[in-house]
N, C-alpha and C. Protein backbone atom coordinates (compact mmCIF):
# COMPACT_ATOMS: atom_id res chain seq x y z
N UNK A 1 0.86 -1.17 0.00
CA UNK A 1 0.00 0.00 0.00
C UNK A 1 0.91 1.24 0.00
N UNK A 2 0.35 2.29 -0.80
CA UNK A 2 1.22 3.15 -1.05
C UNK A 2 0.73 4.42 0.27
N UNK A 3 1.37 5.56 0.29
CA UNK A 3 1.29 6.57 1.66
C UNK A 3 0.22 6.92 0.95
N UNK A 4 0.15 7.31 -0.73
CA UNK A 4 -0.76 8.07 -0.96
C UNK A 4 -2.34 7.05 -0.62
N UNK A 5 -2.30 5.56 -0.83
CA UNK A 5 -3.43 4.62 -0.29
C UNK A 5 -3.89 5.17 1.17
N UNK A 6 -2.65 5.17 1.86
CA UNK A 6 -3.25 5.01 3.52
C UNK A 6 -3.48 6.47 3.76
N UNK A 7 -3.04 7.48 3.31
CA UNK A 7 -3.45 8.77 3.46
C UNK A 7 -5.45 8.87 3.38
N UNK A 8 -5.55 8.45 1.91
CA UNK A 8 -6.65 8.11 1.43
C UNK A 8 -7.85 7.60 2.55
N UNK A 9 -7.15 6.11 2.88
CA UNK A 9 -8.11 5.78 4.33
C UNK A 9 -8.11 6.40 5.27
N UNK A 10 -7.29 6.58 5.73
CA UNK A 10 -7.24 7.45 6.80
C UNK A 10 -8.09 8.78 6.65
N UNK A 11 -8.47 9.42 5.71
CA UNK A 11 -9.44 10.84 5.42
C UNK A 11 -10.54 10.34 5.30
N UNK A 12 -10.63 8.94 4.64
CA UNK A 12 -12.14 8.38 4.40
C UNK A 12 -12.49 8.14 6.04
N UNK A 13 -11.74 7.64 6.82
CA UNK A 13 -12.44 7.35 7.99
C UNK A 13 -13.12 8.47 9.12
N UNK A 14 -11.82 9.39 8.71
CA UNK A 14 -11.83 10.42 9.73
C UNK A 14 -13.71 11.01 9.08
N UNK A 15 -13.49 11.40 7.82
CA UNK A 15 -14.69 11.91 7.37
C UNK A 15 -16.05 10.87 7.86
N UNK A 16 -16.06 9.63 7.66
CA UNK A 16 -17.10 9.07 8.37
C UNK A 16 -17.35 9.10 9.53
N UNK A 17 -16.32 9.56 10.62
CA UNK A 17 -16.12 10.28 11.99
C UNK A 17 -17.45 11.49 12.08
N UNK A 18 -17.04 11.89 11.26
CA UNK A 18 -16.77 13.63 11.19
C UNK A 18 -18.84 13.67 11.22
N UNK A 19 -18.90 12.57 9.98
CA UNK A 19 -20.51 12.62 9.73
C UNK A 19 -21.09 12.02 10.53
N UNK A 20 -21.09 11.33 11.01
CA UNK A 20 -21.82 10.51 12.30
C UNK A 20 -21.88 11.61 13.50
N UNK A 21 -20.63 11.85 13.82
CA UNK A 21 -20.80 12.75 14.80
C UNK A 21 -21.76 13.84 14.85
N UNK A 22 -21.78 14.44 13.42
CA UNK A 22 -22.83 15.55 13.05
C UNK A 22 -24.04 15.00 13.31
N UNK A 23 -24.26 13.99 12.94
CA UNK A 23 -25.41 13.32 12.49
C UNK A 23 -26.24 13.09 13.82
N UNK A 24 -25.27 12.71 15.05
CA UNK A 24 -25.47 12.14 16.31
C UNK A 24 -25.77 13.84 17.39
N UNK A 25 -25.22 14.76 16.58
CA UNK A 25 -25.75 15.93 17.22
C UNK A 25 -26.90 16.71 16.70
N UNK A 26 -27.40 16.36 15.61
CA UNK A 26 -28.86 16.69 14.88
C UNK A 26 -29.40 15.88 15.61
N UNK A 27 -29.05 14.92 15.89
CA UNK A 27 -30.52 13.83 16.80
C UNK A 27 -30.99 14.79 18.36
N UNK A 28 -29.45 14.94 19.11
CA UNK A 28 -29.73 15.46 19.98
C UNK A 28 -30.84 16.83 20.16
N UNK A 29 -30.49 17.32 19.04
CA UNK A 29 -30.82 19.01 18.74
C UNK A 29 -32.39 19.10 18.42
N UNK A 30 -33.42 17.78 18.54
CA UNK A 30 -34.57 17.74 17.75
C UNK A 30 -35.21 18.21 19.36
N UNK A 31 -34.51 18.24 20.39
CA UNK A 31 -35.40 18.23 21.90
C UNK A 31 -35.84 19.63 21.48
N UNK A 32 -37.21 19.68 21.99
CA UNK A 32 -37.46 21.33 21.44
C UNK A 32 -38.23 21.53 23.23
N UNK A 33 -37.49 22.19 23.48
CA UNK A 33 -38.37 23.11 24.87
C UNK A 33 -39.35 23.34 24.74
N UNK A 34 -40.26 23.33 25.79
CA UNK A 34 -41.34 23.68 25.94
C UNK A 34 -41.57 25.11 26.48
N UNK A 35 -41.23 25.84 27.09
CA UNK A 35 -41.17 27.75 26.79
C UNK A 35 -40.56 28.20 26.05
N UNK A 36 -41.20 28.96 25.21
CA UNK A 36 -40.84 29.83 24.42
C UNK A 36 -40.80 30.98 25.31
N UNK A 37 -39.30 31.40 25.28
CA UNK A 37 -38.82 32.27 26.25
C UNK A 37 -39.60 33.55 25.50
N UNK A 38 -39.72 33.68 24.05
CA UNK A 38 -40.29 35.44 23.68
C UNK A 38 -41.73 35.08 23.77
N UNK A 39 -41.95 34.68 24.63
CA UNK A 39 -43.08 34.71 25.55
C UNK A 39 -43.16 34.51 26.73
N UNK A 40 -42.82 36.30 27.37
CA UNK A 40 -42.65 36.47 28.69
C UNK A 40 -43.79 36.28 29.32
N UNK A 41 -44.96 36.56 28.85
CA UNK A 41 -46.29 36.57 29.38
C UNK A 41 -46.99 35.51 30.21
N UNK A 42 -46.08 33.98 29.34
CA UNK A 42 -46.59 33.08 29.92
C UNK A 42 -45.68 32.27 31.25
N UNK A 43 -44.30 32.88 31.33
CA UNK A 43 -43.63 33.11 32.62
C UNK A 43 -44.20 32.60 33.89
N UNK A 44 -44.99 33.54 34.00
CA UNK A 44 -45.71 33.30 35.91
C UNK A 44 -46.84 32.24 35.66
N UNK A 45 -47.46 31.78 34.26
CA UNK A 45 -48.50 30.44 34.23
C UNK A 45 -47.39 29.19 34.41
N UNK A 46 -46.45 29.09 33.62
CA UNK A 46 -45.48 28.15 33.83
C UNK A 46 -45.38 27.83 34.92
N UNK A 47 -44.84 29.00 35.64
CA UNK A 47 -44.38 28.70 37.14
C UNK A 47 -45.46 28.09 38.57
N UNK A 48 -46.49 28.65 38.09
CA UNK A 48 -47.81 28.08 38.47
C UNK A 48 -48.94 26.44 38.47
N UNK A 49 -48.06 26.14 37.14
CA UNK A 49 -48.37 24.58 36.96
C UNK A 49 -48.24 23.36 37.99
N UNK A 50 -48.83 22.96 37.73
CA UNK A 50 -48.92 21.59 39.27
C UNK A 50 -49.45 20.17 38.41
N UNK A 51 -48.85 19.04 39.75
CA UNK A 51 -49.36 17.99 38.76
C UNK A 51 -49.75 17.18 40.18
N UNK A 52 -50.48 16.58 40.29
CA UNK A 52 -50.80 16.07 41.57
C UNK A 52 -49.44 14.92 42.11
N UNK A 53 -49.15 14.79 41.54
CA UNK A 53 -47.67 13.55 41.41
C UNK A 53 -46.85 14.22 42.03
N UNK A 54 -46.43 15.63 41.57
CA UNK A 54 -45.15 15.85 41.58
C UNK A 54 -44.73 17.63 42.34
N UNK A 55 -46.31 18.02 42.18
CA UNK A 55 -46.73 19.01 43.11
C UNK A 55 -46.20 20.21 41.35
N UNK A 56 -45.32 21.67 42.01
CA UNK A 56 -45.21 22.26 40.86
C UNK A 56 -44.14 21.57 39.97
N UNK A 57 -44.61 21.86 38.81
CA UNK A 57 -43.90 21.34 37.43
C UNK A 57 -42.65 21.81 37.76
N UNK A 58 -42.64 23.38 37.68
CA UNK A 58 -41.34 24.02 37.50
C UNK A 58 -41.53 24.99 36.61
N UNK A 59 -40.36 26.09 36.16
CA UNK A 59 -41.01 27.31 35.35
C UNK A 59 -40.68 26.69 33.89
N UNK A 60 -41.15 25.69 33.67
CA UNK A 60 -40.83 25.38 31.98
C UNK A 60 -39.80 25.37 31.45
N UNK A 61 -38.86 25.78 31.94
CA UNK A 61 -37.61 25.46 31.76
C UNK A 61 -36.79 24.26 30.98
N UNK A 62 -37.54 23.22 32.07
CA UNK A 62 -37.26 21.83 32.14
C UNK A 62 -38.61 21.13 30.94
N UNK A 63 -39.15 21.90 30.36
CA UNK A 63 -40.40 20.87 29.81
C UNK A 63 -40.07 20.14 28.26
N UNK A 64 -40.13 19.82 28.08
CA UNK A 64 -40.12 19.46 26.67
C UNK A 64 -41.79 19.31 25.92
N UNK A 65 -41.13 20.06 24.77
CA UNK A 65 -42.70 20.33 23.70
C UNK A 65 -42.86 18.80 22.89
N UNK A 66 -43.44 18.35 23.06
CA UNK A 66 -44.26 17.07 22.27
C UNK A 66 -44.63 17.28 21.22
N UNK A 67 -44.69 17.06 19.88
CA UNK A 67 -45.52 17.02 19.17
C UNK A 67 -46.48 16.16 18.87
N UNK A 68 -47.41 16.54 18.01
CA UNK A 68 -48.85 15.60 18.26
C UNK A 68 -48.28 14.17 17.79
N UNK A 69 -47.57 13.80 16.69
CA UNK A 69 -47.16 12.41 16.50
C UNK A 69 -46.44 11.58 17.81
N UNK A 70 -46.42 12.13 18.66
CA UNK A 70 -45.28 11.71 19.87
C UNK A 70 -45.96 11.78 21.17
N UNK A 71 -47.59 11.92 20.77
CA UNK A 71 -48.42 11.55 21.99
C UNK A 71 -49.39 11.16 21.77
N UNK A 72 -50.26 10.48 22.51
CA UNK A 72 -51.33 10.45 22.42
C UNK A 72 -52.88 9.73 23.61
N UNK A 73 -54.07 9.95 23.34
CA UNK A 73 -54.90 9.43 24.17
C UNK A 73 -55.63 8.47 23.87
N UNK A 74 -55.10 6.99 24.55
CA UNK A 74 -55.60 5.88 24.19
C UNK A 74 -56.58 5.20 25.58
N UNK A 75 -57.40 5.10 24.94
CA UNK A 75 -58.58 4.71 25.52
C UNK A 75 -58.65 5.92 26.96
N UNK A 76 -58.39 6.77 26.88
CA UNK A 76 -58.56 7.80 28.32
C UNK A 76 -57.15 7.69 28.89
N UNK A 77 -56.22 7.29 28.33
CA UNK A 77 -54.93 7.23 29.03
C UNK A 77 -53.51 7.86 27.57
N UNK A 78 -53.28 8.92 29.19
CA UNK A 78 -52.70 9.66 27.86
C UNK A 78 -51.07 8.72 27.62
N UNK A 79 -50.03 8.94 26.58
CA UNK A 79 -48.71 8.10 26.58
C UNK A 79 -48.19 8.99 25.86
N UNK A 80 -46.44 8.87 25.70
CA UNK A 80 -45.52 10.02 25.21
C UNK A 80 -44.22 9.16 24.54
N UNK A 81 -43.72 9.83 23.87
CA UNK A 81 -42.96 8.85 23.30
C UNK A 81 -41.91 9.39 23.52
N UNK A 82 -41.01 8.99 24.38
CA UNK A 82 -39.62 9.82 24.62
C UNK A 82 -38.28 8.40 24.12
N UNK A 83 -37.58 9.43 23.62
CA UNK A 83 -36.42 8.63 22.99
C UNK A 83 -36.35 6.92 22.08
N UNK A 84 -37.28 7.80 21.51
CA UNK A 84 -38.14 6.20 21.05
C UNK A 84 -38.68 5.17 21.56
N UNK A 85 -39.17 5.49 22.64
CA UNK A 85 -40.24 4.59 23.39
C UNK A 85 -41.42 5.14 23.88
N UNK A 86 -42.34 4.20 23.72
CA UNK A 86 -43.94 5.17 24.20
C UNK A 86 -43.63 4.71 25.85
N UNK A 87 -44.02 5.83 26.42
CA UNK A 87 -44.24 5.88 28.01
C UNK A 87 -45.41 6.23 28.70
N UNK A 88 -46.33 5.34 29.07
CA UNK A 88 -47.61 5.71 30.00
C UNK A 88 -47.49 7.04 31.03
N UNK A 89 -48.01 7.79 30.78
CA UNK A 89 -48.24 9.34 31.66
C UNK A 89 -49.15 8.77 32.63
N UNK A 90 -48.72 8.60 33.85
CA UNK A 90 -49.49 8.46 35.03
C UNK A 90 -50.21 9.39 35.19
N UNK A 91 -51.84 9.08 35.57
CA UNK A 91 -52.58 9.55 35.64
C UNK A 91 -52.59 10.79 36.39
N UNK A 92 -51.88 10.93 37.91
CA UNK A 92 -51.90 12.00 38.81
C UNK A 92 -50.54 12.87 38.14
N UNK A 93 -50.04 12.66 36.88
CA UNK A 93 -49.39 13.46 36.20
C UNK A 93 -49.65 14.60 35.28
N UNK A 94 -51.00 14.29 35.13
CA UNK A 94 -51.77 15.27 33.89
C UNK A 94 -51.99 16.15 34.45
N UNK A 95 -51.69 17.24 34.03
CA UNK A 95 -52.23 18.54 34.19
C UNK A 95 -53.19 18.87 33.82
N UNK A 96 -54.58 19.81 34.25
CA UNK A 96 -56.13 19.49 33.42
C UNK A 96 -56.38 20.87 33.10
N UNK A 97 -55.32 21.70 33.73
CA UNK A 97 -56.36 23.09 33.12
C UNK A 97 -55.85 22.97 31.74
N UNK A 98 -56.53 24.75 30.90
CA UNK A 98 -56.11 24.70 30.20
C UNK A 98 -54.82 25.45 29.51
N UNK A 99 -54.42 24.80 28.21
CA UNK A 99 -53.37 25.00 27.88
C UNK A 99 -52.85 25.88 27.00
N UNK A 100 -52.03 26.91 28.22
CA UNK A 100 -52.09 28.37 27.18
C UNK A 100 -50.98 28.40 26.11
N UNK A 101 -49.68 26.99 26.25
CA UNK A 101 -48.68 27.16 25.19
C UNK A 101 -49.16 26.59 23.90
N UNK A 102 -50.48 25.67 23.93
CA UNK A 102 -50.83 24.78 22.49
C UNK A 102 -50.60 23.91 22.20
N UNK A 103 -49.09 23.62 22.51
CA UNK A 103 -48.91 22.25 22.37
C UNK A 103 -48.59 21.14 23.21
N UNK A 104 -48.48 20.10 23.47
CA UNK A 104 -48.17 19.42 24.59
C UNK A 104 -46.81 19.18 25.16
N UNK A 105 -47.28 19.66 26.58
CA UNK A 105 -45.43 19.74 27.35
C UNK A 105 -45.40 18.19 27.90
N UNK A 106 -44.10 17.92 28.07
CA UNK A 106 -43.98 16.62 29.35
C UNK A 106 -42.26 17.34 30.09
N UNK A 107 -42.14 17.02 31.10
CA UNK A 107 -41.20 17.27 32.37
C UNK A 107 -40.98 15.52 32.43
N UNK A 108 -39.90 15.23 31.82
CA UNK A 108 -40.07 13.83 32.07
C UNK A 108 -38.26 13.44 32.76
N UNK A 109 -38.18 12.35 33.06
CA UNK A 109 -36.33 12.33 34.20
C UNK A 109 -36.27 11.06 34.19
N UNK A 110 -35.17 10.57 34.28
CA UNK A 110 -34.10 9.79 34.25
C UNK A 110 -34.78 8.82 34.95
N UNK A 111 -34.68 7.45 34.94
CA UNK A 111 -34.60 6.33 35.74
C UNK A 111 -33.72 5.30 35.60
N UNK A 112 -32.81 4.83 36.37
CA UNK A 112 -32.12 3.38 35.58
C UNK A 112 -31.42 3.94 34.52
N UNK A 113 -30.86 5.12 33.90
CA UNK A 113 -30.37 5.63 32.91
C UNK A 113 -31.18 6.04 31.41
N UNK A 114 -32.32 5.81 31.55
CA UNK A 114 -33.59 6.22 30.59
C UNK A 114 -34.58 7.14 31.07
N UNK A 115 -34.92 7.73 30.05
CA UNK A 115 -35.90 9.05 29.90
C UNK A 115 -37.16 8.08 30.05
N UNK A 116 -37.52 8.00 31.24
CA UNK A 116 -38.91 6.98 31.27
C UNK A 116 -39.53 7.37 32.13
N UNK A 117 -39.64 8.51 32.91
CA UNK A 117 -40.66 8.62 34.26
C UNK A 117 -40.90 9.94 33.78
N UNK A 118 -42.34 10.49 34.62
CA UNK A 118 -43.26 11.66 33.89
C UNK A 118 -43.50 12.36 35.15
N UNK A 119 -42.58 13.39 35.43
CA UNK A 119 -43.25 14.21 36.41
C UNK A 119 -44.78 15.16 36.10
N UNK A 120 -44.53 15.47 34.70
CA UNK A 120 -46.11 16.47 34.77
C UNK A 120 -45.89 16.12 33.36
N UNK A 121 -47.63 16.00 33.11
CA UNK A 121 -47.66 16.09 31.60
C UNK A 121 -48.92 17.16 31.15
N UNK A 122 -48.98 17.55 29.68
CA UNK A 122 -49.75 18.44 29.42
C UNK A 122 -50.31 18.67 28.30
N UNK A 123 -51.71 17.78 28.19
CA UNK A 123 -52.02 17.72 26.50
C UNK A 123 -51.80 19.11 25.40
N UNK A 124 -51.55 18.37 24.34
CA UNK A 124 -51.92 19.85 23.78
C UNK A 124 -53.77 20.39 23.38
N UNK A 125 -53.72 21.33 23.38
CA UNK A 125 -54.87 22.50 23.09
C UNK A 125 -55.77 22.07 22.24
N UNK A 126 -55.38 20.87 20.74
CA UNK A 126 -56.22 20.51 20.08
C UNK A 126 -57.11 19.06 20.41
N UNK A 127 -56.71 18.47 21.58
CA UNK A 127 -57.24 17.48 22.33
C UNK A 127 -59.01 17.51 22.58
């Protein structure tokens, strides 16, 4: 094999490095928050949220926005799909008023090293 061969592999690999890595930080980057900070207004409702589970949510900070493909209400029981798995929203998790961001939040944390437990959840608006 010539230097100019192993030069060759060696750039091919690094570059398949290079794309994965990208690739593996677009995955990360799809988490979309649930406050929209240029919406100060809804600030002090955030902070106000409660879930019977878990008492207050928190100021939204921590929420993550759901989209409608990534939830849903089956038979009266709502579920969420975090990191590619559907997860049952315990019931004393739902939040019931209504919902002034539109779309559906979840506050969801770690167990065992997986995104699988639901401190507060929050349908969206078209429910």
């Amino acid at each position: 094999m010539t230097a100019e061969d192993a030069m060759g592999r060696a750039l091919k690999k690094w570059l398949i490095i290079f794309v994965l890595v990208i690739l593996g930080l677009g995955g990360a980057a799809y988490k979309a928050w649930g406050h929209d900070h240029s919406r100060p207004d809804l600030d002090g409702w955030f902070k106000a949220l409660q879930s019977k589970k878990a008492g207050p949510c928190c100021d939204g900070s921590d929420a993550m926005r759901i989209d409608d493909p990534d939830w849903d209400n089956d038979g009266g029981r709502y579920r969420v799909r975090l990191e590619g798995e559907w997860v049952d929203v315990p019931e004393n998790a739902v939040i019931l008023e209504p919902n002034r961001a539109g779309h559906a939040l979840v506050w969801p944390y770690r167990q065992n090293g997986k995104l699988n437990q639901i401190r507060c959840f929050m349908p969206g608006s078209l429910t």
